[in-house]
Protein backbone atom coordinates (compact mmCIF):
# COMPACT_ATOMS: atom_id res chain seq x y z
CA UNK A 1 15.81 0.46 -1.33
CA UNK A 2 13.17 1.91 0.68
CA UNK A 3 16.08 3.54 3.54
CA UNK A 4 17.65 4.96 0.77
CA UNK A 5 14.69 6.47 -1.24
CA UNK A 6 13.53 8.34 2.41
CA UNK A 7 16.72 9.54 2.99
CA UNK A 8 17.16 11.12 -0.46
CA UNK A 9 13.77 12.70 -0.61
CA UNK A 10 14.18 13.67 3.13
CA UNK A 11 17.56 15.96 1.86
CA UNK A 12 14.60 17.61 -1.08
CA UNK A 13 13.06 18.75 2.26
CA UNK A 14 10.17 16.31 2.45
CA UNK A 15 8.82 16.20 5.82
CA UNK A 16 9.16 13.39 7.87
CA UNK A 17 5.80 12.46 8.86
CA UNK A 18 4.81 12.08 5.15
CA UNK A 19 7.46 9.69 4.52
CA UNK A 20 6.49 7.93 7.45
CA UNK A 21 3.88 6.09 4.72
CA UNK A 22 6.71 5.62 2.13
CA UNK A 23 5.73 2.13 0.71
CA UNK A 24 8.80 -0.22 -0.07
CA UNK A 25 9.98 -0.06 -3.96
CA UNK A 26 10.81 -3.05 -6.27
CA UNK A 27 14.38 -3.99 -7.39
CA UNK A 28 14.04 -2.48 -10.49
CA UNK A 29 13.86 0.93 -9.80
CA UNK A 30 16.64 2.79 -11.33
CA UNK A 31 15.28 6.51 -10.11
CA UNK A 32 13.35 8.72 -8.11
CA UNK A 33 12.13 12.01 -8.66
CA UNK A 34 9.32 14.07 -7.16
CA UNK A 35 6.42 16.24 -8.44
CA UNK A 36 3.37 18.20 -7.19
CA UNK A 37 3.03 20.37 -4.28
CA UNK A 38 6.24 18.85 -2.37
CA UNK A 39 8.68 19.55 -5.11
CA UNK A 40 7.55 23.32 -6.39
CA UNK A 41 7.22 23.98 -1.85
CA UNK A 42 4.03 25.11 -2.27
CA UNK A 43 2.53 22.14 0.06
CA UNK A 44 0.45 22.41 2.60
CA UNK A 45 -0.07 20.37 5.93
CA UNK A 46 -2.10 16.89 4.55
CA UNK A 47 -0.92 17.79 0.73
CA UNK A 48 0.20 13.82 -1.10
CA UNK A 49 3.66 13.05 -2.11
CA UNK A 50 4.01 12.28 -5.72
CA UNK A 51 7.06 10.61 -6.30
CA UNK A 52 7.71 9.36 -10.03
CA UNK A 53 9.93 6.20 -10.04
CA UNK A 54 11.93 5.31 -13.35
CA UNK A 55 11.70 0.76 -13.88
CA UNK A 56 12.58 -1.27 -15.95
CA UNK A 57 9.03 -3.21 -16.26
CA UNK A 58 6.08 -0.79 -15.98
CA UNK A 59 3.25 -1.54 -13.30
CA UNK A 60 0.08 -0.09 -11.69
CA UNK A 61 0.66 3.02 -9.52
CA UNK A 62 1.08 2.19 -5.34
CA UNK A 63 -0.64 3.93 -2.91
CA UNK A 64 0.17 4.49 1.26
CA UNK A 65 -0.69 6.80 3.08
CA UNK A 66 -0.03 10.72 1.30
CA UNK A 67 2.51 8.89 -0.76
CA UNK A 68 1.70 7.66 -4.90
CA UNK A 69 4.35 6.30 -6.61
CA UNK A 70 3.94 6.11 -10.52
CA UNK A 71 6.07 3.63 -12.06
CA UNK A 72 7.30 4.57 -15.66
CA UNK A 73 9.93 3.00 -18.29
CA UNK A 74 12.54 5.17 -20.10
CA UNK A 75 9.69 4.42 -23.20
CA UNK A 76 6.64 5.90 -21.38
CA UNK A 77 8.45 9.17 -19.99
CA UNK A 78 9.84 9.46 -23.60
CA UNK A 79 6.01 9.38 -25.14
CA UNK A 80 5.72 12.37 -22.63
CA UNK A 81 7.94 14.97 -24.75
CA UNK A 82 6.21 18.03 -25.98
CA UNK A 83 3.44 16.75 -23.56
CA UNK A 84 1.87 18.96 -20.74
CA UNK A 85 2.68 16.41 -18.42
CA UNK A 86 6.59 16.54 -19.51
CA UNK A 87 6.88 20.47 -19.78
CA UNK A 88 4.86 19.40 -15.50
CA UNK A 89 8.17 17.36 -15.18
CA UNK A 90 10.59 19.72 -16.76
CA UNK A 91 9.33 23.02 -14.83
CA UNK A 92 8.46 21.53 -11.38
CA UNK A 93 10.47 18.73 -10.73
CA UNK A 94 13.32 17.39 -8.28
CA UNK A 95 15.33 14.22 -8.94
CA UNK A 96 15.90 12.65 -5.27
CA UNK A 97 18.32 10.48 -7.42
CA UNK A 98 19.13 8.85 -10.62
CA UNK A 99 21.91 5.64 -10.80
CA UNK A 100 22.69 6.57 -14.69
CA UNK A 101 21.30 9.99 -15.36
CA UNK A 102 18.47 8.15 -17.68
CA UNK A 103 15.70 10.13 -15.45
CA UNK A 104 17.55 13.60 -15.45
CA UNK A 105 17.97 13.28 -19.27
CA UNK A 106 14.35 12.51 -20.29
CA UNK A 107 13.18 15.01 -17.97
CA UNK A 108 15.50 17.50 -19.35
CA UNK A 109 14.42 16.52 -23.10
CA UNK A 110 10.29 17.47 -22.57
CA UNK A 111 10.40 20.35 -24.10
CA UNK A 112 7.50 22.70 -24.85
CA UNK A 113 3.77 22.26 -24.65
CA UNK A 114 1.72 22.81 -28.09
CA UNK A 115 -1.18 23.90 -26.50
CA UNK A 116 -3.43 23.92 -29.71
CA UNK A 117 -2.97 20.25 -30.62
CA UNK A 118 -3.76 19.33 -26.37
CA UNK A 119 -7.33 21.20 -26.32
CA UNK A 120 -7.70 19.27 -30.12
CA UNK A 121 -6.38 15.90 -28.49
CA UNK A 122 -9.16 16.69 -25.45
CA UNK A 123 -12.10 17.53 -27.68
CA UNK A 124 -11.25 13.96 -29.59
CA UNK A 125 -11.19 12.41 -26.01
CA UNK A 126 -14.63 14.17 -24.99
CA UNK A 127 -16.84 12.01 -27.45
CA UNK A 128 -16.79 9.75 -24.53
CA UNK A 129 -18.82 11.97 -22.63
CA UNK A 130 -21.53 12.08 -25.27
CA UNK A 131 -23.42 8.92 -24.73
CA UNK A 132 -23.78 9.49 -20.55
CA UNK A 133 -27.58 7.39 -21.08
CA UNK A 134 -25.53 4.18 -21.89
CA UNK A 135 -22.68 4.48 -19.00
CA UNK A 136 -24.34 5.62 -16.26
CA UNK A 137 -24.62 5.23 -13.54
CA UNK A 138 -22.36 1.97 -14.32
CA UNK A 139 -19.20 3.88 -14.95
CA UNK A 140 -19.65 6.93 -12.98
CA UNK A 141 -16.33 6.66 -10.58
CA UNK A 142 -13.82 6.17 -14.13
CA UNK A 143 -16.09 9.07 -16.55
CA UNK A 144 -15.90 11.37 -13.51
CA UNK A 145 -11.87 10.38 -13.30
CA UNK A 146 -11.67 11.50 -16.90
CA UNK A 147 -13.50 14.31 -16.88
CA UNK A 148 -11.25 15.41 -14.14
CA UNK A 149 -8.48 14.80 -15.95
CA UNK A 150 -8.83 16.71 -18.91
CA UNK A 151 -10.47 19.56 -17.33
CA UNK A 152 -7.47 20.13 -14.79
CA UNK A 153 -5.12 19.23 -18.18
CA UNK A 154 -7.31 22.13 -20.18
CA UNK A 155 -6.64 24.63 -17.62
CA UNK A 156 -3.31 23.61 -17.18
CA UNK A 157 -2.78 24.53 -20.84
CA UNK A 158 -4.74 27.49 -20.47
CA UNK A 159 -2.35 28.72 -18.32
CA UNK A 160 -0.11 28.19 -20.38
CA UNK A 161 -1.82 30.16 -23.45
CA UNK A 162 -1.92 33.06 -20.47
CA UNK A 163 1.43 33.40 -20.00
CA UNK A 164 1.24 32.13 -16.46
CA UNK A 165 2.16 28.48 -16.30
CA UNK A 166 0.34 26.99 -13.41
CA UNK A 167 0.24 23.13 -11.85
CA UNK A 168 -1.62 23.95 -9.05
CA UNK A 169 -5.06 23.08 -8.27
CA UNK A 170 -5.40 26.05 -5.59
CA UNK A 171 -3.13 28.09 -7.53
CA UNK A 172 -6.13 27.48 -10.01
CA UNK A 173 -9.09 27.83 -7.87
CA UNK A 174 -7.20 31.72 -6.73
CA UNK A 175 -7.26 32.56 -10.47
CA UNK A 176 -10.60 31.59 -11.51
CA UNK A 177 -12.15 32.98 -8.10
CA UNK A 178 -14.00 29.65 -7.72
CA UNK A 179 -12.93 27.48 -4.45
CA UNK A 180 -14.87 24.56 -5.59
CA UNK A 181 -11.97 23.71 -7.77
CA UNK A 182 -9.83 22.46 -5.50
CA UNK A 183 -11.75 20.08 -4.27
CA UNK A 184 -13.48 19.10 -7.87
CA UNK A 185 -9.77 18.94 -9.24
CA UNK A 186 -8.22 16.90 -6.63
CA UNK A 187 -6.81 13.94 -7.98
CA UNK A 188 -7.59 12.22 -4.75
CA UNK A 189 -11.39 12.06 -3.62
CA UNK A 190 -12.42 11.87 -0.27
CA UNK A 191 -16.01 10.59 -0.80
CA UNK A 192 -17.97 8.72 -3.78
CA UNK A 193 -18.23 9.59 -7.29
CA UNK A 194 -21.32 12.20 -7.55
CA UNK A 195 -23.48 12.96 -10.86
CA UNK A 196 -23.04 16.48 -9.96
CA UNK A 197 -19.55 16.84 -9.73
CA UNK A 198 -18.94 14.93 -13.23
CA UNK A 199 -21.70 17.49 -14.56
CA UNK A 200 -19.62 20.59 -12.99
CA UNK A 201 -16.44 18.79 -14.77
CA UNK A 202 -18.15 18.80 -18.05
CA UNK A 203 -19.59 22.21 -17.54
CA UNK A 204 -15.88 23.75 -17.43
CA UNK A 205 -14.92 21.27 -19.99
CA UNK A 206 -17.25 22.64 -22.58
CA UNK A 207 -16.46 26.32 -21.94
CA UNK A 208 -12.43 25.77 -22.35
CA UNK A 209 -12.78 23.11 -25.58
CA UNK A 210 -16.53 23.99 -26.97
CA UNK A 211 -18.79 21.33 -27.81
CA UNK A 212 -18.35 17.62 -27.45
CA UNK A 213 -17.73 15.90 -30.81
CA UNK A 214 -20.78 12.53 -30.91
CA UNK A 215 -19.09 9.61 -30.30
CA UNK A 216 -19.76 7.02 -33.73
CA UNK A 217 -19.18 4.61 -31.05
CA UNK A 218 -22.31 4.56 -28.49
CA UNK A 219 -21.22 2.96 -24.80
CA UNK A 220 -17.86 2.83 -23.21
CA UNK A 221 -18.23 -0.91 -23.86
CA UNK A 222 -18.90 -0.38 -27.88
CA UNK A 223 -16.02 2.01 -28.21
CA UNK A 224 -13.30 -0.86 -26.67
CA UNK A 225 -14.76 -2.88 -29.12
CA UNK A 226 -14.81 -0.61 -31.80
CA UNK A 227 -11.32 0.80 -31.71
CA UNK A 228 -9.59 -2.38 -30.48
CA UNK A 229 -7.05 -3.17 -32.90
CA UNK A 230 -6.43 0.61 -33.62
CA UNK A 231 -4.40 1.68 -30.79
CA UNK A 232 -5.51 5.36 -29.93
CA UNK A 233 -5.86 8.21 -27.11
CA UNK A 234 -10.12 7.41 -26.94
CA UNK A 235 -9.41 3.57 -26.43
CA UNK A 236 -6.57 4.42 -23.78
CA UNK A 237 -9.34 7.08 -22.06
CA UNK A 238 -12.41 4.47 -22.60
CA UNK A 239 -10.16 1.81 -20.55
CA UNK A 240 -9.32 3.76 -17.90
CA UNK A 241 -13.02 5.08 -17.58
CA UNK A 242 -13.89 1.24 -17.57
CA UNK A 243 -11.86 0.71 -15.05
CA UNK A 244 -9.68 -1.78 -16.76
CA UNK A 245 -6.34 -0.14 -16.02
CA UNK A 246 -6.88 -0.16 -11.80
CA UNK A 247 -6.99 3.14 -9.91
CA UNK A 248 -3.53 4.60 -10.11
CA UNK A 249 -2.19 8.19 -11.67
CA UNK A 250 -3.83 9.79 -14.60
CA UNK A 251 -0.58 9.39 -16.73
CA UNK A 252 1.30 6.20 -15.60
CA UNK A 253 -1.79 3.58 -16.72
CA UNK A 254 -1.76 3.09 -19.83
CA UNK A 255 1.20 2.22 -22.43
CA UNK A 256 2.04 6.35 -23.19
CA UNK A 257 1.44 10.02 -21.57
CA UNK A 258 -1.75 11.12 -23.12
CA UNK A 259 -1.82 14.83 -22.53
């Protein structure tokens, strides 16, 4: 399985040395596609590998090396249509290859992003970021994760709004004339979680979205509690920021795509 995943993503033009870290795959993987930097050939030397692999069971993203693999059923990728993370998939990227087609339909199916109802969605998902007294410095490494995340989602989708689709972190940091972003973006961090970057990452937040609705909740903790039994986008975000859905991709954690 592994053999034949290199030597498909090897023919996309993926350079050896990255998929010298390729980790194996389980038996269940039906297909492969990558995303990112690799797939649009706008990488540059050190840029990851994201590789998006289509299974029949869903588990926690792998890591080696450059290389993330993000498990996802045909049900998860299917919560992703209309989704900025599907019209990501649609526009951007390659299918290395796909036993029944299931992966090159879904992809094909995303469809477009409304924009509006995302920056509503990522106000909703802010209230988490209203009660900072309670959570930190506890749960500074998963609020500074989701901060990240729907900051680089906003200005995704403000891109969008522009006319000028981007999924590029330095493409970003070019437009906004601010270098910082690449690294404050980056969904890989070289050091430890810093009070000052989450605060930079709320900064931006608040100018693309406005104010932060007040959580009715209080803590991270409280707001598990609270909305367990009510499935919804804040309990999915206050898990990962807990930490109880492990350390992998932004999207492939919880049950759906959120944004």
């Amino acid at each position: 399985m592994r053999e034949d995943a290199v030597s498909a993503l090897l023919k996309l033009g993926v350079p050896n040395e990255v998929l010298s870290d390729f980790p194996g795959l389980p038996g269940d993987v039906e297909a492969l596609l990558v995303y990112g930097s690799q797939a649009r050939g706008d990488a540059v030397p050190g840029s990851d590998l994201d590789v998006l692999a289509l299974v029949a069971s869903a588990r926690a993203t792998s890591y080696s090396g450059l290389v993330s693999v993000s498990y996802y059923t045909i049900q998860q990728l299917e919560s992703g249509i209309g989704t900025l993370f599907g019209s990501h998939l649609r526009r951007d990227a390659r299918i290395a290859w796909d036993k029944h087609g299931k992966l090159s339909r879904v992809v094909a199916s995303m469809g477009e992003v409304d924009t509006d109802r995302l920056f509503s969605r990522a106000r909703e998902m802010s209230t988490l970021f209203t009660n900072l007294d309670y959570d930190l410095p506890k749960y500074l490494p998963g609020l500074l994760r989701q901060a990240r995340y729907l900051l680089r989602s906003c200005l995704y989708a403000q891109s969008i709004d522009a006319g000028r689709p981007c999924f590029s972190v330095r493409e970003l940091a070019i437009r906004h004339n601010d270098v910082n972003l690449v690294q404050l973006l980056a969904s890989r961090q070289k050091g430890d979680a810093t009070v000052a970057d989450l605060t930079a990452c709320l900064s931006w937040l608040r100018r693309l979205i406005g104010g932060f609705p007040l959580s009715e909740n209080g803590s991270l903790e409280a707001t598990v509690v609270n909305e367990w039994g009510r499935p919804s986008d804040t309990l999915s975000m206050a898990f990962m920021a807990l930490g109880a859905t492990g350390n992998g991709s932004d999207y492939a954690e919880v049950e759906k795509i959120l944004l």
